[in-house]
C-alpha atoms as a PDB file:
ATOM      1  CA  UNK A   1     -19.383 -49.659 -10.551  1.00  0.00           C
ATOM      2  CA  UNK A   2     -15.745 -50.287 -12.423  1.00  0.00           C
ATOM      3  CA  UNK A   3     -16.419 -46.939 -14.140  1.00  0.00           C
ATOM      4  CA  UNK A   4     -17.251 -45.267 -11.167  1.00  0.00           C
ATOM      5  CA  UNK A   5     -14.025 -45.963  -9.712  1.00  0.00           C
ATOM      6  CA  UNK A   6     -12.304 -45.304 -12.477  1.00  0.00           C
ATOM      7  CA  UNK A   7     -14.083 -41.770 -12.953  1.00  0.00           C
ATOM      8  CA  UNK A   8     -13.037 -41.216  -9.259  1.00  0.00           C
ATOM      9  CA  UNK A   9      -9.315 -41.669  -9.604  1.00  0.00           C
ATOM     10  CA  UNK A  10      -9.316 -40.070 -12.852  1.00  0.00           C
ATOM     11  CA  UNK A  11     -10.536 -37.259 -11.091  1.00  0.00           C
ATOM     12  CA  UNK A  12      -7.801 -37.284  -8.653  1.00  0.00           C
ATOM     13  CA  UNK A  13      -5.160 -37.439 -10.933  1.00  0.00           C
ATOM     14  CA  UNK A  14      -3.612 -34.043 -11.730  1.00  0.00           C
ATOM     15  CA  UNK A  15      -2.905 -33.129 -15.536  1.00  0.00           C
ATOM     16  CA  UNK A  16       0.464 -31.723 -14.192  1.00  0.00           C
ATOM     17  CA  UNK A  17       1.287 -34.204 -11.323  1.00  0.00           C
ATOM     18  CA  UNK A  18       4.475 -32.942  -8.423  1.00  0.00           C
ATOM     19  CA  UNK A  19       2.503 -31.519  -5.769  1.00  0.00           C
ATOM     20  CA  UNK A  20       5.051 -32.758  -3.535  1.00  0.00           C
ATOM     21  CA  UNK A  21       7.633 -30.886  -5.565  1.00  0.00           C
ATOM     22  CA  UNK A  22       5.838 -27.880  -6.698  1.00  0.00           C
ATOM     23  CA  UNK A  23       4.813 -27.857  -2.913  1.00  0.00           C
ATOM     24  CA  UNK A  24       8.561 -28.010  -1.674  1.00  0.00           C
ATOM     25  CA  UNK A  25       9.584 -25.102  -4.186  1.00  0.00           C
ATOM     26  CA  UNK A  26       6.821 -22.997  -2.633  1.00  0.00           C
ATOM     27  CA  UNK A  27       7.872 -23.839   1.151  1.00  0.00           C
ATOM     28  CA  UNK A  28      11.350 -23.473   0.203  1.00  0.00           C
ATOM     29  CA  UNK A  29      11.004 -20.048  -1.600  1.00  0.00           C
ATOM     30  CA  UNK A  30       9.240 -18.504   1.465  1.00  0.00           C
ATOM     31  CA  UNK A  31      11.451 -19.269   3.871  1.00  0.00           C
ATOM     32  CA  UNK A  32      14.275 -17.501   1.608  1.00  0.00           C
ATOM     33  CA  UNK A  33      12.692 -14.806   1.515  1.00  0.00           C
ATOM     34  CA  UNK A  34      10.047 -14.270   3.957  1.00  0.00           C
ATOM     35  CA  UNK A  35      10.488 -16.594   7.089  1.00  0.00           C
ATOM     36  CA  UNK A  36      13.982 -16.425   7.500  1.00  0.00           C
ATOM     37  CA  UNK A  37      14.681 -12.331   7.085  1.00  0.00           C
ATOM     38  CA  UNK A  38      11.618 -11.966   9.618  1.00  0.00           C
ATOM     39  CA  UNK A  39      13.236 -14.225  11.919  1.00  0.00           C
ATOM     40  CA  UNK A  40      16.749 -12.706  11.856  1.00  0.00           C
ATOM     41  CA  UNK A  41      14.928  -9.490  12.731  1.00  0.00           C
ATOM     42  CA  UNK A  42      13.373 -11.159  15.775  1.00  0.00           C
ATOM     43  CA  UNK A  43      16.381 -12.551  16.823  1.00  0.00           C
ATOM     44  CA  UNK A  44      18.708  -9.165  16.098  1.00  0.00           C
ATOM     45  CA  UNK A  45      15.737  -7.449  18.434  1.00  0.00           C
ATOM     46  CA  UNK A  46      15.935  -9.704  21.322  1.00  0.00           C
ATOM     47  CA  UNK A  47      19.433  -8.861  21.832  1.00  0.00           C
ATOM     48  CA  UNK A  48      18.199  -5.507  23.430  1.00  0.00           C
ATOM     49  CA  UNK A  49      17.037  -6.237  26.761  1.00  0.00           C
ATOM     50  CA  UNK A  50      13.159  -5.043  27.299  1.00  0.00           C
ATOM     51  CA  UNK A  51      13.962  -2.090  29.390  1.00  0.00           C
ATOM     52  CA  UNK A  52      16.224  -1.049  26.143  1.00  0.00           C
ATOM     53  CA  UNK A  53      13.990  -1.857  23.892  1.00  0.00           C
ATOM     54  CA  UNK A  54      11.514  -0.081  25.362  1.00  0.00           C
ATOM     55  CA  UNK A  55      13.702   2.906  25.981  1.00  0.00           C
ATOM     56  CA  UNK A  56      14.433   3.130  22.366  1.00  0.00           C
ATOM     57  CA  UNK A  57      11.024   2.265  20.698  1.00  0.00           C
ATOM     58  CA  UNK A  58      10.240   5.695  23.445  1.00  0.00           C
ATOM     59  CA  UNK A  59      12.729   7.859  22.813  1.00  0.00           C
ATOM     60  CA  UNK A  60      11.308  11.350  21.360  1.00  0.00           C
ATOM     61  CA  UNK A  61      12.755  11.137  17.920  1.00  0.00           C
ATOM     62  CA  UNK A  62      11.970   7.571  17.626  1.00  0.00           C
ATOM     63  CA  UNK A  63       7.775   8.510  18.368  1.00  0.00           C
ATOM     64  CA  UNK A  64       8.217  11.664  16.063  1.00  0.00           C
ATOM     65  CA  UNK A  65       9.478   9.548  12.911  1.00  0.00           C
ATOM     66  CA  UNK A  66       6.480   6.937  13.810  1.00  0.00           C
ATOM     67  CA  UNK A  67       3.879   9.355  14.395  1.00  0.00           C
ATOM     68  CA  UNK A  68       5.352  11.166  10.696  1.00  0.00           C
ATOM     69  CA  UNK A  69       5.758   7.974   8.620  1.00  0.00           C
ATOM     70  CA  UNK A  70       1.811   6.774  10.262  1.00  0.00           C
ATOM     71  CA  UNK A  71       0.258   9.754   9.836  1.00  0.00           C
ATOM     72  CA  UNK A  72       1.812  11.194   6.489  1.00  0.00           C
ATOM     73  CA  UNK A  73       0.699   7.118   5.109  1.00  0.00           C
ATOM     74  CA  UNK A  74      -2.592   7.578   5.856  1.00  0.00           C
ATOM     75  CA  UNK A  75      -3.479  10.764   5.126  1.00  0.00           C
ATOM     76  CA  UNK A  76      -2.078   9.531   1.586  1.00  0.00           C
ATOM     77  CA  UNK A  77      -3.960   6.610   1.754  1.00  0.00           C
ATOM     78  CA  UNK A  78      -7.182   8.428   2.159  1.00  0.00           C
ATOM     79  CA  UNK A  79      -6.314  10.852  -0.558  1.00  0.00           C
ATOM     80  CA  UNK A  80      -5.009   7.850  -2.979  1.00  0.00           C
ATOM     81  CA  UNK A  81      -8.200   5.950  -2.276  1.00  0.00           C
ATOM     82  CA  UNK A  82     -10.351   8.851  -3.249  1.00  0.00           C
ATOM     83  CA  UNK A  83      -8.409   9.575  -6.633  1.00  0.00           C
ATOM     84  CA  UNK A  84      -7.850   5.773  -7.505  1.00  0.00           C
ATOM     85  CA  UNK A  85     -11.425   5.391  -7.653  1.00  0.00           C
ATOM     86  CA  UNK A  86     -12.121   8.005 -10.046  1.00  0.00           C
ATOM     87  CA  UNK A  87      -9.111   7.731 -12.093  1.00  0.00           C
ATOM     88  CA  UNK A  88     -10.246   3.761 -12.322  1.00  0.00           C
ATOM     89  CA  UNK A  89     -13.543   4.639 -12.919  1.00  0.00           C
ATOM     90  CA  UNK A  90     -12.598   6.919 -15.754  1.00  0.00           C
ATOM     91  CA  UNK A  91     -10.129   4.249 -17.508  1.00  0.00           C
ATOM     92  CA  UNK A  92     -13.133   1.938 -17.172  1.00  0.00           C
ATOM     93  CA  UNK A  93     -16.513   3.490 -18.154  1.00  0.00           C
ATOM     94  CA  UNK A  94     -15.178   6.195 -20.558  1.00  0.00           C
ATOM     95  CA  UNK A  95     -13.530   5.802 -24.062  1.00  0.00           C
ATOM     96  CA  UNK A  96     -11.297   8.816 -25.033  1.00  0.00           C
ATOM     97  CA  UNK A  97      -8.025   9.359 -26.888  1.00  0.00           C
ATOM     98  CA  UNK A  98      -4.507   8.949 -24.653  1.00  0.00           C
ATOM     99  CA  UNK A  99      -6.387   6.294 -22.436  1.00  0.00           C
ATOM    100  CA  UNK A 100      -4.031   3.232 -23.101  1.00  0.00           C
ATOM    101  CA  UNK A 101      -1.187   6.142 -22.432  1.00  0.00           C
ATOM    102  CA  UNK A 102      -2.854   7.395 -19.228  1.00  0.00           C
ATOM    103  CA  UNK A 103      -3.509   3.925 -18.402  1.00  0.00           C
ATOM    104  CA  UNK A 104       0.312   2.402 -18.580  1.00  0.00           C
ATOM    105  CA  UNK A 105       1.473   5.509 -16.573  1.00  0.00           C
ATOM    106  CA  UNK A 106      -0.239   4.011 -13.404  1.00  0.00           C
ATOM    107  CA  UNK A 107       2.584   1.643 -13.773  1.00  0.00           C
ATOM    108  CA  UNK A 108       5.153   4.175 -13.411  1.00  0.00           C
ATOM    109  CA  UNK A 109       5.865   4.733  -9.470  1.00  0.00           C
ATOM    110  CA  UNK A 110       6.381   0.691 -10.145  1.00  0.00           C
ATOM    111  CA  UNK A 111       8.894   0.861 -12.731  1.00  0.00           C
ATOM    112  CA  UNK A 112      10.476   4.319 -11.346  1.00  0.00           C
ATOM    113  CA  UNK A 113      13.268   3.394  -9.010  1.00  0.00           C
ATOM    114  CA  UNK A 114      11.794   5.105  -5.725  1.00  0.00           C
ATOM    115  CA  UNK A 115      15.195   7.432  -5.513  1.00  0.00           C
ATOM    116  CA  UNK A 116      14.630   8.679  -8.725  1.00  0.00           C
ATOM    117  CA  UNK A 117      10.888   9.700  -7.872  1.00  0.00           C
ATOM    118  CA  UNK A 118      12.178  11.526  -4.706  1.00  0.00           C
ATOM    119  CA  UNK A 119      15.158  13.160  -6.080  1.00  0.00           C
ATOM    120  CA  UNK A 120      12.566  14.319  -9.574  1.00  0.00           C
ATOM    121  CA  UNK A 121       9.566  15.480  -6.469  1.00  0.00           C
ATOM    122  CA  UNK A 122      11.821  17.427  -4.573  1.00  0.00           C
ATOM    123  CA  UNK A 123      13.143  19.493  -7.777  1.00  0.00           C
ATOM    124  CA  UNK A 124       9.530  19.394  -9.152  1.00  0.00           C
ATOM    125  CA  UNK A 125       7.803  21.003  -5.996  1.00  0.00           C
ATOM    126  CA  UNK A 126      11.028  23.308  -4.392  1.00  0.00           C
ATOM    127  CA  UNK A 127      10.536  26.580  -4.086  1.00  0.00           C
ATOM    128  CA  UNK A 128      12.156  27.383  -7.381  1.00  0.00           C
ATOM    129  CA  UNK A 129      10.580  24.364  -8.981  1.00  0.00           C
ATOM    130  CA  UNK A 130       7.696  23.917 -12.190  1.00  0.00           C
ATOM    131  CA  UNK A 131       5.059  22.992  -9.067  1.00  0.00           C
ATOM    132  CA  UNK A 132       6.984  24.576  -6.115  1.00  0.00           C
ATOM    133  CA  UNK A 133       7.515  27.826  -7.415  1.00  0.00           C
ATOM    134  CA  UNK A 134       3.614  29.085  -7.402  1.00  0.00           C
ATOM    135  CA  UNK A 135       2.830  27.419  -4.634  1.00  0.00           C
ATOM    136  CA  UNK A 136       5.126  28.583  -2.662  1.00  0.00           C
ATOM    137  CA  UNK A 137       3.804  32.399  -4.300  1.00  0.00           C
ATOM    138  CA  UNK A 138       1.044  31.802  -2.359  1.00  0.00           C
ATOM    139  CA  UNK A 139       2.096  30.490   1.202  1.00  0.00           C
ATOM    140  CA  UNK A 140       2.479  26.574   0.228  1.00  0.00           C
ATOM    141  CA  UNK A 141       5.511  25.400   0.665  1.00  0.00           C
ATOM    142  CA  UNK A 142       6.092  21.742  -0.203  1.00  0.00           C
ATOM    143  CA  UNK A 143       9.188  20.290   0.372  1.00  0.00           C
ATOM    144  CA  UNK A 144      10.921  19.549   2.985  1.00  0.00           C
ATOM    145  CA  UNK A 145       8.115  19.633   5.128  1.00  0.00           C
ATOM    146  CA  UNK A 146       4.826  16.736   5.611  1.00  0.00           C
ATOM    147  CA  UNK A 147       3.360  17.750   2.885  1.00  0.00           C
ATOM    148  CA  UNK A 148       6.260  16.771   0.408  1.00  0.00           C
ATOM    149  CA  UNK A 149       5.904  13.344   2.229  1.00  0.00           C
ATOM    150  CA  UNK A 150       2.479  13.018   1.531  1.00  0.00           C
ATOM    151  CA  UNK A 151       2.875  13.819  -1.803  1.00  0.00           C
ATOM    152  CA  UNK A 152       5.469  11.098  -1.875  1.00  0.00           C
ATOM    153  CA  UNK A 153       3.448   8.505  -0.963  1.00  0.00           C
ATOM    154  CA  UNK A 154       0.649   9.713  -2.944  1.00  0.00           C
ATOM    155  CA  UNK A 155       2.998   9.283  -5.946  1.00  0.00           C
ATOM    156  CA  UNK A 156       4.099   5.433  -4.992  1.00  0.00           C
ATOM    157  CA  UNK A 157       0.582   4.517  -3.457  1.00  0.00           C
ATOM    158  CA  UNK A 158      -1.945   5.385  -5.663  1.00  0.00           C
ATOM    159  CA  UNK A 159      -1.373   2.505  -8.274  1.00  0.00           C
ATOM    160  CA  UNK A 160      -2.502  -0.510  -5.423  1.00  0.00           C
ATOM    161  CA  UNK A 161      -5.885   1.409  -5.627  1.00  0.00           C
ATOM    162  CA  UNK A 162      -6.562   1.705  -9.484  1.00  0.00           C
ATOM    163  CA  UNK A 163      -5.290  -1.651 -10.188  1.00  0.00           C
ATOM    164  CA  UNK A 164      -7.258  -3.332  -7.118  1.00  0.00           C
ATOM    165  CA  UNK A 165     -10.351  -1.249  -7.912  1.00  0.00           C
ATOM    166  CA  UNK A 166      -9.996  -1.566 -11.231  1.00  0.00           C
ATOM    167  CA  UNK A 167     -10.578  -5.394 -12.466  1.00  0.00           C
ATOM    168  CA  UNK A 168     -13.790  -5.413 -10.110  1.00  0.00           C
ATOM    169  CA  UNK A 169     -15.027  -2.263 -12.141  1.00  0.00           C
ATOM    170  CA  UNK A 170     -14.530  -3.911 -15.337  1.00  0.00           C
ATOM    171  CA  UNK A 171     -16.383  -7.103 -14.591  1.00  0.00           C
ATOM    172  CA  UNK A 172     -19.375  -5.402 -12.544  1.00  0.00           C
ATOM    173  CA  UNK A 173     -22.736  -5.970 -14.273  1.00  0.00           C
ATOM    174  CA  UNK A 174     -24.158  -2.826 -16.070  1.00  0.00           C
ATOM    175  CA  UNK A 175     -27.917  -4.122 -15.354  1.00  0.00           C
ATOM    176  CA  UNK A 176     -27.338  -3.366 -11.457  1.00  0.00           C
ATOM    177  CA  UNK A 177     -26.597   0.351 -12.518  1.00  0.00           C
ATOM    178  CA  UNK A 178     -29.573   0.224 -15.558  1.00  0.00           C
ATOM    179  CA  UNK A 179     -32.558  -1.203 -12.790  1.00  0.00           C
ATOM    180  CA  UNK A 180     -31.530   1.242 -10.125  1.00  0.00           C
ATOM    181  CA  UNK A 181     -31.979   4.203 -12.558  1.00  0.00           C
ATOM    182  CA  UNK A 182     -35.286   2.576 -13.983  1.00  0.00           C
ATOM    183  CA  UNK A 183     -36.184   2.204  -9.827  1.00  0.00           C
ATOM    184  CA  UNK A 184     -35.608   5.946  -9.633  1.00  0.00           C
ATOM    185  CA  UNK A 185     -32.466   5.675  -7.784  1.00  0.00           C
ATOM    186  CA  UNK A 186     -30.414   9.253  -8.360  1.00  0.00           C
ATOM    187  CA  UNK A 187     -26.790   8.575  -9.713  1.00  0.00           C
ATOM    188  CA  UNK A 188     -25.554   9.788  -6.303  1.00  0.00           C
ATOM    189  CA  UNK A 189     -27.722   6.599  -4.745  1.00  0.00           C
ATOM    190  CA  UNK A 190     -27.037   4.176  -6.838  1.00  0.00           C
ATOM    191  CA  UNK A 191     -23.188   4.771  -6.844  1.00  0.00           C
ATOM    192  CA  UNK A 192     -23.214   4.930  -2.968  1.00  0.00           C
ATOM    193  CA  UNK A 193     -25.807   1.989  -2.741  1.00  0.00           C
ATOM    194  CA  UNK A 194     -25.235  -0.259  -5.729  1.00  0.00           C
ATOM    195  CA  UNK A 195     -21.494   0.281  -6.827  1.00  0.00           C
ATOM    196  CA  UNK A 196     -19.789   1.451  -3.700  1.00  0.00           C
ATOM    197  CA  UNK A 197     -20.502  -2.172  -1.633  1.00  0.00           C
ATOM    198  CA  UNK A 198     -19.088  -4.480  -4.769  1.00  0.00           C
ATOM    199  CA  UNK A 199     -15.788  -2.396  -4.752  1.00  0.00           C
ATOM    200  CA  UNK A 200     -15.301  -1.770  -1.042  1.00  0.00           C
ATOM    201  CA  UNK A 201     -13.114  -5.084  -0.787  1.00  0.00           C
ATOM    202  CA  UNK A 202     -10.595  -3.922  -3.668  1.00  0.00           C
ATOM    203  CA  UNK A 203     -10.908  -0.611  -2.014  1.00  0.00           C
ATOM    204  CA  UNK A 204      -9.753  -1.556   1.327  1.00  0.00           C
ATOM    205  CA  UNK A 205      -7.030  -3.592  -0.211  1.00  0.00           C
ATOM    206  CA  UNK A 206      -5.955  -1.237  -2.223  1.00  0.00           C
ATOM    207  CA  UNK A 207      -6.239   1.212   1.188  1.00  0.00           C
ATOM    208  CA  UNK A 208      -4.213  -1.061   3.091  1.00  0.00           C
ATOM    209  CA  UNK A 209      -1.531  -1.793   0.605  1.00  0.00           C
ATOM    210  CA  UNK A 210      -0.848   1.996   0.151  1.00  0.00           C
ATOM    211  CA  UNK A 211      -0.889   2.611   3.918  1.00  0.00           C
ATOM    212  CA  UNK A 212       1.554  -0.313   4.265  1.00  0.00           C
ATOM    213  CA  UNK A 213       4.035   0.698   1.447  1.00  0.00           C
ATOM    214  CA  UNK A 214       4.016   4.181   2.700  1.00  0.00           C
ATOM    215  CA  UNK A 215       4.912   3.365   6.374  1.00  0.00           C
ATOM    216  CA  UNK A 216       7.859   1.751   5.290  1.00  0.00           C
ATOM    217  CA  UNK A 217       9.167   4.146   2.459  1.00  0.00           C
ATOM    218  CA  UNK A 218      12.601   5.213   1.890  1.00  0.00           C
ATOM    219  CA  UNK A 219      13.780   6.295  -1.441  1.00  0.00           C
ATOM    220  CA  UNK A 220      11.217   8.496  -2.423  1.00  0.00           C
ATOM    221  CA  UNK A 221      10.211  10.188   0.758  1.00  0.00           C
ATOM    222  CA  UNK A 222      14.255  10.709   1.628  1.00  0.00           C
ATOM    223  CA  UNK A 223      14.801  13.460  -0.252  1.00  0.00           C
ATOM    224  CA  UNK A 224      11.536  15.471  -0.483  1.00  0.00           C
ATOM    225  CA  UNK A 225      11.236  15.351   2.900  1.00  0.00           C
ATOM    226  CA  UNK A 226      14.394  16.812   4.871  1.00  0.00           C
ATOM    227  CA  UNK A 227      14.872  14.944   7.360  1.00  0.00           C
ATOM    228  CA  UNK A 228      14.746  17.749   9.549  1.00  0.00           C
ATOM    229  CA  UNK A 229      14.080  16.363  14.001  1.00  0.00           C
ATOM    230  CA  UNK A 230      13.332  19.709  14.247  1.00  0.00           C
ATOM    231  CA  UNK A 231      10.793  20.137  11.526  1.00  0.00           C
ATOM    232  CA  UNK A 232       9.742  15.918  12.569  1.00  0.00           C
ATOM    233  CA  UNK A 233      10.165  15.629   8.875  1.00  0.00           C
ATOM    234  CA  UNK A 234      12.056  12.305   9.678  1.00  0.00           C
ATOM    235  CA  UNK A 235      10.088   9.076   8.587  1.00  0.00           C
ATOM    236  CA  UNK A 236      11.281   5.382  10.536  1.00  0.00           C
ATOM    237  CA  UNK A 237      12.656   4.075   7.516  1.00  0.00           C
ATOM    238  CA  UNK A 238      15.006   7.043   7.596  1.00  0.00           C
ATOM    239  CA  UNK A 239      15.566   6.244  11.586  1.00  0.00           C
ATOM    240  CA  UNK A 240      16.493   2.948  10.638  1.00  0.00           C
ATOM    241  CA  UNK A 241      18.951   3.375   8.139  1.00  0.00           C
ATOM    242  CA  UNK A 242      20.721   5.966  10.566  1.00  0.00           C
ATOM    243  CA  UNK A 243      20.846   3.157  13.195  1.00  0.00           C
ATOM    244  CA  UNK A 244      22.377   0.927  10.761  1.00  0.00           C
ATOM    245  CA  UNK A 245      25.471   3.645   9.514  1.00  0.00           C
ATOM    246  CA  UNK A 246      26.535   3.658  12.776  1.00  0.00           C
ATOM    247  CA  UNK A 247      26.610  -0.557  13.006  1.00  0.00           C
ATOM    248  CA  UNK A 248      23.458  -0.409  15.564  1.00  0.00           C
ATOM    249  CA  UNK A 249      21.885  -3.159  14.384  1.00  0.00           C
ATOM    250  CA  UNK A 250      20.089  -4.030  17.267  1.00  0.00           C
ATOM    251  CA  UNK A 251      18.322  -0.735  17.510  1.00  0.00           C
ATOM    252  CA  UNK A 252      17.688  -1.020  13.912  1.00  0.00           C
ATOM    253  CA  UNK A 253      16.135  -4.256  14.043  1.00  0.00           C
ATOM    254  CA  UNK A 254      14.192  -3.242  17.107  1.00  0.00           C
ATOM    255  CA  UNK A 255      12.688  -0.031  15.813  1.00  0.00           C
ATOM    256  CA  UNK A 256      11.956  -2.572  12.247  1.00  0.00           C
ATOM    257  CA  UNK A 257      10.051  -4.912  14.268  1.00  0.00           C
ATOM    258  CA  UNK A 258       7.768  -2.361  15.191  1.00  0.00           C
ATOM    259  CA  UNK A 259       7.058  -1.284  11.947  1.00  0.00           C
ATOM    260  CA  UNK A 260       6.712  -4.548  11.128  1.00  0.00           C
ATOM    261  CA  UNK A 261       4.014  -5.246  13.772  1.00  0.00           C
ATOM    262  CA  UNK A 262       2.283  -2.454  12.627  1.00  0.00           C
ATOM    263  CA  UNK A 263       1.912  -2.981   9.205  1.00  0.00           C
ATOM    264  CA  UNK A 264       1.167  -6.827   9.775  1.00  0.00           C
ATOM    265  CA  UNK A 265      -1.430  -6.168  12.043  1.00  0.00           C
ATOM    266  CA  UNK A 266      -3.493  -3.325   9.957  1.00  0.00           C
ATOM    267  CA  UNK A 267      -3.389  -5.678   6.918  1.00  0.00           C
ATOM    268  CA  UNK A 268      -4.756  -8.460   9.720  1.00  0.00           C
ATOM    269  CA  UNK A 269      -7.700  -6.069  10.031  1.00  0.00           C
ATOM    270  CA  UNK A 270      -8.374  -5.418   6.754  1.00  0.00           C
ATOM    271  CA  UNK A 271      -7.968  -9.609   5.903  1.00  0.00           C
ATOM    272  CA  UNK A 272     -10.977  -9.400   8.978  1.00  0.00           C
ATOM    273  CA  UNK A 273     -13.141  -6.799   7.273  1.00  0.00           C
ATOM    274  CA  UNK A 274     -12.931  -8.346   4.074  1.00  0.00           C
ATOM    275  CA  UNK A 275     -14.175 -11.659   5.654  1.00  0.00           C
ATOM    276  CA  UNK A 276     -17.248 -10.009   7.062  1.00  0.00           C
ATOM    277  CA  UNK A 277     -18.139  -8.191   3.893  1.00  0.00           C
ATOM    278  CA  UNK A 278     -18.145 -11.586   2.036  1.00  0.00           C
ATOM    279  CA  UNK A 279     -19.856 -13.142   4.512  1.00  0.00           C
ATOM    280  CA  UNK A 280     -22.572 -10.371   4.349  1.00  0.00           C
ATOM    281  CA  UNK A 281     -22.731 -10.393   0.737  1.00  0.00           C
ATOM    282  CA  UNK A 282     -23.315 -14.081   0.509  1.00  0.00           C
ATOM    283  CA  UNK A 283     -26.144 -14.129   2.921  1.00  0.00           C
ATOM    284  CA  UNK A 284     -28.180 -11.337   0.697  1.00  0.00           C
END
């Protein structure tokens, strides 16, 4: 009985003890520099009245730069999710000389300070440009129009998807793939029937991260893009920062929390769909 007890506090006893400290730290660390930003922007919002606010958050240019920045993000998404996969797949299943290069350059848009990456885009794909210049021979023109900021966000998105999608490839049992093909399962099948459901979590995180990094995008999408309320090449981080050069920080704020809400909620939903595919891969 004595060692029982004894067992059962061991148990509870942490190797590294200060959960009340470690705890604090964590608490403390989030407020800096989560809780408290996101509450200054509610409280800089509120100090438009609702009939501004909603005024603003209507006016035309405002619903052109959020209709650009949603759009242009998920379009990119999309196209990131579909090229993460394979370029994941292909670091994963296939052996070939450069890999551990190709591999480290998916860390790039993270280590490439974002105004760099626009400034290099826009000179890469302009009309007189190593990219721009035949495109633009045959009727594509790049920058300075949605396309550039697609490209943009392809450039800084598509690393969430090969590094979600990635680990899950690596540690996915070959015998799933080996007894569909001995089944009689075609490659297309098995990839769509076998593989496809164990990655779709990473997937949709990786999805969601992209779509949320591109909505709020700045330094790369600034200068590739134009700008241009004519064109509605204007994204709402662009918006934003306008608001704030001429000291309207309210409006700022107001059009931020938006974005905010936006963003929060679609990675809400994806949070819920992962939940239901667990939950429906645990029952079979």
């Amino acid at each position: 009985m004595e060692e029982t007890v004894k067992l059962k506090k061991a148990k509870k006893t942490r190797v590294i003890p200060g959960f009340k400290l470690t705890m604090g730290i964590t608490v403390t660390m989030l407020s800096l520099i989560v809780l408290i930003p996101l509450a200054s922007v509610m409280v800089y919002s509120l100090k438009l009245p609702p009939s501004e606010f909603i005024k603003l958050i209507t006016k035309q240019n405002v619903v052109y730069a959020f209709t650009t920045s949603i759009v242009c993000s998920f379009i990119a998404a999309v196209i990131n999710v579909i090229f993460g996969v394979i370029l994941a797949w292909t670091l994963v299943k296939y052996d070939f000389s450069g890999k551990r290069i190709l591999d480290g350059f998916i860390e790039l848009p993270f280590a490439l300070p974002t105004a760099v990456a626009g400034i290099t885009l826009s000179k890469m794909y302009s009309d007189t440009g190593i990219l721009g210049k035949p495109l633009a021979a045959i009727g594509i023109k790049v920058s300075y129009t949605h396309l550039g900021i697609i490209v943009a966000l392809i450039f800084i998105g598509i690393p969430f998807v090969v590094r979600n999608v990635q680990p899950v490839l690596e540690k996915l049992d070959g015998q799933y793939e080996e007894a569909a093909y001995i089944l009689g399962a075609s490659p297309s099948k098995t990839f769509f029937k076998v593989i496809l459901p164990e990655l779709r979590p990473a997937i949709l995180t990786g999805f969601g991260l992209a779509f949320a990094r591109g909505i709020g995008e700045y330094g790369s999408v600034i200068y590739i893009s134009g700008n241009s309320a004519k064109e509605h090449t204007q994204v709402v981080s662009y918006v934003i920062m306008q608001k704030l050069s001429y000291i309207d920080y309210a409006s700022a704020t107001a059009i931020a929390l938006v974005m905010l809400v936006i963003s929060f909620l679609l990675l809400f939903a994806i949070n819920v769909i992962q939940m239901k595919q667990a939950k429906r891969t645990n029952n079979i």
